[in-house]
Protein backbone atom coordinates (compact mmCIF):
# COMPACT_ATOMS: atom_id res chain seq x y z
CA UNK A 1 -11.37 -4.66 7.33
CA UNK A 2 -8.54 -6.93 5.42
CA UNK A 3 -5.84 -7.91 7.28
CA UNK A 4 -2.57 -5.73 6.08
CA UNK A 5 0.39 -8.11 8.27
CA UNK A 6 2.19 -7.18 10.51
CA UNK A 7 4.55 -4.29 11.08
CA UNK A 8 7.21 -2.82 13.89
CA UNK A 9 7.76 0.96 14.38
CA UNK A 10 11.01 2.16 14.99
CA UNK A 11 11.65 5.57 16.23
CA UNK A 12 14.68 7.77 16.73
CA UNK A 13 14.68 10.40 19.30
CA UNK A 14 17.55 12.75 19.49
CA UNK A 15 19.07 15.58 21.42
CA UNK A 16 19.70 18.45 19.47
CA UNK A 17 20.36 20.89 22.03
CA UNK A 18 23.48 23.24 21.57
CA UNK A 19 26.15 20.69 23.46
CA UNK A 20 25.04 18.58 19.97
CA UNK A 21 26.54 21.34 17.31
CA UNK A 22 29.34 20.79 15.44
CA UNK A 23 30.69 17.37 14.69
CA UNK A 24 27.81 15.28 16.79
CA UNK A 25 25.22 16.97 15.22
CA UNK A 26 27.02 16.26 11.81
CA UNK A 27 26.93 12.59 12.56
CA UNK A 28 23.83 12.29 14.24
CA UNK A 29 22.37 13.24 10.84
CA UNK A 30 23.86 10.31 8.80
CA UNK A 31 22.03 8.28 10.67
CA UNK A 32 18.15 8.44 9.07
CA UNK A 33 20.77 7.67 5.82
CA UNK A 34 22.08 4.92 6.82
CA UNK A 35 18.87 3.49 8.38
CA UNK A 36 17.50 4.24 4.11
CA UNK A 37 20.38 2.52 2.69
CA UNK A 38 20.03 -0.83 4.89
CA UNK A 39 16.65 -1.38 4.41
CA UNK A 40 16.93 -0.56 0.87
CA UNK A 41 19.43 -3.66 0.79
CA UNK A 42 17.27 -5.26 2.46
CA UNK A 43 13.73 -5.01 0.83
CA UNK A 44 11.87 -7.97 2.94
CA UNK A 45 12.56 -6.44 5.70
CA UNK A 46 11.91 -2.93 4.88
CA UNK A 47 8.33 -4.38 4.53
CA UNK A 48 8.35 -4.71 7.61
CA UNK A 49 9.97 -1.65 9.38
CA UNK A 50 7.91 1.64 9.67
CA UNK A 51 11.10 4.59 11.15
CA UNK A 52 10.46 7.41 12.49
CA UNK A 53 12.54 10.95 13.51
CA UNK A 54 11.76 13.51 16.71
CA UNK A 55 14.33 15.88 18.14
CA UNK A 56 13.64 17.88 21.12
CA UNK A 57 15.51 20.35 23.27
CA UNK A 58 13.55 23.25 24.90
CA UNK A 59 10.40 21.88 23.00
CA UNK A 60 9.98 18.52 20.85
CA UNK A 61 9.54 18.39 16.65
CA UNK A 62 8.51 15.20 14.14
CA UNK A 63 11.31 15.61 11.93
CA UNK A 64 10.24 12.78 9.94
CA UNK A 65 7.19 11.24 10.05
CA UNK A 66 6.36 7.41 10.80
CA UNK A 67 7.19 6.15 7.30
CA UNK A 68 7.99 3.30 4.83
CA UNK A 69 11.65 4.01 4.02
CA UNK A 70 11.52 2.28 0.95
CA UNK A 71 9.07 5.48 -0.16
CA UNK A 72 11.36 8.79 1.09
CA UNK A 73 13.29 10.72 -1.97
CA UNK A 74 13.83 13.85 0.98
CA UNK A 75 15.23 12.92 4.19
CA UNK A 76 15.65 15.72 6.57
CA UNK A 77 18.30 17.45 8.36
CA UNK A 78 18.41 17.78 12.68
CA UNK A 79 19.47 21.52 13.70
CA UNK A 80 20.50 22.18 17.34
CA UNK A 81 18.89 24.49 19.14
CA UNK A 82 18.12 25.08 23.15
CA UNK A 83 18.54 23.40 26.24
CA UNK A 84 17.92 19.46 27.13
CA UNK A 85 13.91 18.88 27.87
CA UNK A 86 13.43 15.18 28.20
CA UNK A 87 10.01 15.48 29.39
CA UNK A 88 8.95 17.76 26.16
CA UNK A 89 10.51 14.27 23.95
CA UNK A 90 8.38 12.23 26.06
CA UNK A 91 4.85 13.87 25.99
CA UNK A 92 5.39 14.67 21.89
CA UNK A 93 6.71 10.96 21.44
CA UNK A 94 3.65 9.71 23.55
CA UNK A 95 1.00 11.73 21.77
CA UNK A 96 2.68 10.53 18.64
CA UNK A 97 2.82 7.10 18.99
CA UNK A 98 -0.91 6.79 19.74
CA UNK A 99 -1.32 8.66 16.65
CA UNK A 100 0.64 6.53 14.56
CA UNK A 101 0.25 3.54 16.02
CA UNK A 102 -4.26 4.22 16.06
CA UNK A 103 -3.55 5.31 12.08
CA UNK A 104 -1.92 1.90 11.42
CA UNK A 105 -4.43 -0.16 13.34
CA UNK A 106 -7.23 1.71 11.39
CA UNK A 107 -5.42 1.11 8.40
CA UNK A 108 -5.25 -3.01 8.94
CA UNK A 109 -1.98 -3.67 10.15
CA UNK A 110 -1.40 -5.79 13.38
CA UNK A 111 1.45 -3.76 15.38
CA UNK A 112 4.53 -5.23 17.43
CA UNK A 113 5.52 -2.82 20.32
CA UNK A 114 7.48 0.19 19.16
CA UNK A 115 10.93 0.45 19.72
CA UNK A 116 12.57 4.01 20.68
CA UNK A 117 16.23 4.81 20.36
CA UNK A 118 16.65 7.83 22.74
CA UNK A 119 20.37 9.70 22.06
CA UNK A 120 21.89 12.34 24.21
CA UNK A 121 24.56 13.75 24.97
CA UNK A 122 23.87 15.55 28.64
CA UNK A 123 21.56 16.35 31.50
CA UNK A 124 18.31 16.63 31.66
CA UNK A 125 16.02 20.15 32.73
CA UNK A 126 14.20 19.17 36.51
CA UNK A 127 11.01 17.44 35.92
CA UNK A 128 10.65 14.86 32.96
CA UNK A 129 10.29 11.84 35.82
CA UNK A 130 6.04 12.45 35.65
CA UNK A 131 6.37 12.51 31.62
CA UNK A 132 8.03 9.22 31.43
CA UNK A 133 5.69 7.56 33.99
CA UNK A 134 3.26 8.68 32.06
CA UNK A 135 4.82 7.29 28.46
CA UNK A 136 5.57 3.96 30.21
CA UNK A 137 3.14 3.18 32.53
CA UNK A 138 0.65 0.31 32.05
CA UNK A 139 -1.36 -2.02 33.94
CA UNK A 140 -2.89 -4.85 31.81
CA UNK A 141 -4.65 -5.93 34.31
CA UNK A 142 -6.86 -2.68 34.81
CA UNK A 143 -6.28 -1.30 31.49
CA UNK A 144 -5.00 1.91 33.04
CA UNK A 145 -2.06 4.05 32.02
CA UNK A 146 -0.54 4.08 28.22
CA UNK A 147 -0.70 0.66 26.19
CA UNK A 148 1.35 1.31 23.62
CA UNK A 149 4.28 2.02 25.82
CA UNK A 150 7.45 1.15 23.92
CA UNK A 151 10.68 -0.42 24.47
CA UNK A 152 13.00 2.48 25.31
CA UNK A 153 16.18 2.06 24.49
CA UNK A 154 18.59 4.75 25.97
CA UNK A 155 22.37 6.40 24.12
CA UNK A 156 24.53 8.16 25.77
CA UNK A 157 26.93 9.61 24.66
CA UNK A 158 29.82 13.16 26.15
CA UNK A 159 28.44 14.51 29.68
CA UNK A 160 25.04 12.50 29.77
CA UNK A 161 25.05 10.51 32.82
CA UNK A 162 25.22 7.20 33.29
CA UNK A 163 23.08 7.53 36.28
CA UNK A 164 20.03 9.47 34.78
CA UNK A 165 19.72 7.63 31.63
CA UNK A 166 19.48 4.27 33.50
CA UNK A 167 16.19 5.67 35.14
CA UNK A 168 14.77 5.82 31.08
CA UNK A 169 15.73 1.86 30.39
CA UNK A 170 12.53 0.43 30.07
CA UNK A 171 10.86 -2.40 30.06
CA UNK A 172 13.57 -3.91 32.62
CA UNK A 173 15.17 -7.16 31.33
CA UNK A 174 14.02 -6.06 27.26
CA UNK A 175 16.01 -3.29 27.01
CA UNK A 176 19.15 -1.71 27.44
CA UNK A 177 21.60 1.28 28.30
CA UNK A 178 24.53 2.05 25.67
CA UNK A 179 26.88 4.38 26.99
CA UNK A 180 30.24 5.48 24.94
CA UNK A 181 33.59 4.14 26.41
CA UNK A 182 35.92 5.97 28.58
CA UNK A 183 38.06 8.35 26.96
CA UNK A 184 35.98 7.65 23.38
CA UNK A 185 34.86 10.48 21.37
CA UNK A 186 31.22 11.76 20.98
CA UNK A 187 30.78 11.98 17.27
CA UNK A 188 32.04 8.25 16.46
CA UNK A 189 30.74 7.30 19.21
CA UNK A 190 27.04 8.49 17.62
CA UNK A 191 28.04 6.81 14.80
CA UNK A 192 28.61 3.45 16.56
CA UNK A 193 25.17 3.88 17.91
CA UNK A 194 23.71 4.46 14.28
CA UNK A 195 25.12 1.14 13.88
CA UNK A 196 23.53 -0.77 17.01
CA UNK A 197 20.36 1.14 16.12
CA UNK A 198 20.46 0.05 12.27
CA UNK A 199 21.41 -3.96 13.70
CA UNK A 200 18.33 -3.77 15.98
CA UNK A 201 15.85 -2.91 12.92
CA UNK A 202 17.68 -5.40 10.42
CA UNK A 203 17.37 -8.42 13.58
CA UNK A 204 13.69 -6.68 14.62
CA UNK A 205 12.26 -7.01 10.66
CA UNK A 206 13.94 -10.68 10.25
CA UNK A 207 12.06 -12.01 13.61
CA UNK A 208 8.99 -10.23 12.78
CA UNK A 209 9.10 -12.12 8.65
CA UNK A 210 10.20 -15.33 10.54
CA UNK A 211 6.76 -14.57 12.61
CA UNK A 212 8.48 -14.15 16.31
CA UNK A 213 8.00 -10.93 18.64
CA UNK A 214 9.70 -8.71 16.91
CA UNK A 215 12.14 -6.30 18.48
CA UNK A 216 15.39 -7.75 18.91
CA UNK A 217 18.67 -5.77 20.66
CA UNK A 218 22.32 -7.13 19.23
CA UNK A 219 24.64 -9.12 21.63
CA UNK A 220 27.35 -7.56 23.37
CA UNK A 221 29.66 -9.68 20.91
CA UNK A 222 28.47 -7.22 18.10
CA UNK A 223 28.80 -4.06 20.10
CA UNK A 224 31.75 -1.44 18.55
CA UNK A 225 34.85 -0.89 20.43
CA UNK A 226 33.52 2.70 21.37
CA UNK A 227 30.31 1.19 23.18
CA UNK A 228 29.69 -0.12 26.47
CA UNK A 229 25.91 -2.24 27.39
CA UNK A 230 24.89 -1.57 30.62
CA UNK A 231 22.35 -4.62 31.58
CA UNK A 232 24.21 -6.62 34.55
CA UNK A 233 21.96 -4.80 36.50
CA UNK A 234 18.64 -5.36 35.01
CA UNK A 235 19.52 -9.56 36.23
């Protein structure tokens, strides 16, 4: 088998339950745009980058495929629907990512860690804790658990809770919370997210050409006004 290089999956997961209609739904779906019209500009590193879309709320849906962005003419549209399942976006994203990430390896290409943007904008239904063990748990050692467990970066944004989406930061000390500001509104503050996320795949493909590990999270420096980074704690 020839040696394809190297590549780093990105995937978007995003709430899409009915708290998300209206204007945060709206902006929530220029994102997989924006993330296009970056790497287009940026053709070296869209090389690089395979992106991905699920949504979940009662249940979990691939909206878009693990894909070279360079290659999509129809980008698709998130529609809410339902309540606020995390553990149904954590079995589909875990079942998906050994898919995706077996389909690449089969195809030739050596594969950095994937790299999950999670956005919500509430509470979670009882009962997702064994789901995410099960997405994030590894032991190198034995070999047990899931190996391709990603880095899980967590977005919250309106009534999700600072508290709960801690728990999903993961691993410790590589990734990080963003939270929206006090007082700031949900929709830009989606948007400003977009943003971090579409920094983090720009920084991610220019490490991974310059041959380093890949998935790289902007400083707080770069952060919009609207955003807070919650990673004191992880020290």
């Amino acid at each position: 088998m020839s040696e394809q290089g190297i590549l780093l999956p990105f995937y978007l997961v995003v709430d899409v339950s009915y708290s998300m209609a209206g204007r945060n739904i709206d902006a929530a779906n220029e994102i997989l745009p924006s993330v296009a019209d970056a790497l287009a500009k940026n053709p070296i590193l869209a090389d690089k980058i395979r992106f991905g879309l699920l949504d979940f709320s009662d249940d979990a849906q691939v909206v878009l495929p693990l894909s070279d962005m360079s290659g999509q003419d129809y980008l698709p549209k998130l529609v809410v629907r339902g309540g606020t399942d995390y553990g149904a976006a954590f079995r589909l994203l875990r079942s998906q990512l050994q898919q995706d990430i077996g389909q690449l390896r089969a195809d030739g290409f050596k594969v950095h860690r994937p790299a999950v943007f999670f956005l919500s904008d509430g509470e979670p239904m009882d009962g997702w804790q064994n789901d995410f063990a099960a997405l994030t748990t590894y032991d190198k050692e034995t070999g047990q658990g899931f190996k391709w467990y990603p880095v899980l970066v967590p977005c919250g944004v309106a009534d999700a809770s600072k508290e709960t989406m801690r728990q999903l930061v993961h691993p410790p000390g590589k990734s990080k919370l963003y939270t929206m500001t006090s007082g700031a509104d949900a929709a830009a503050a989606i948007k400003a997210m977009a943003e971090i996320l579409i920094s983090s795949v720009l920084s991610s493909g220019q490490s991974a050409v310059d041959g380093n590990s890949g998935f790289v999270l902007p400083d707080k420096s770069q952060l919009p006004p609207t955003i807070d980074v919650d990673d004191d704690w992880l020290s």
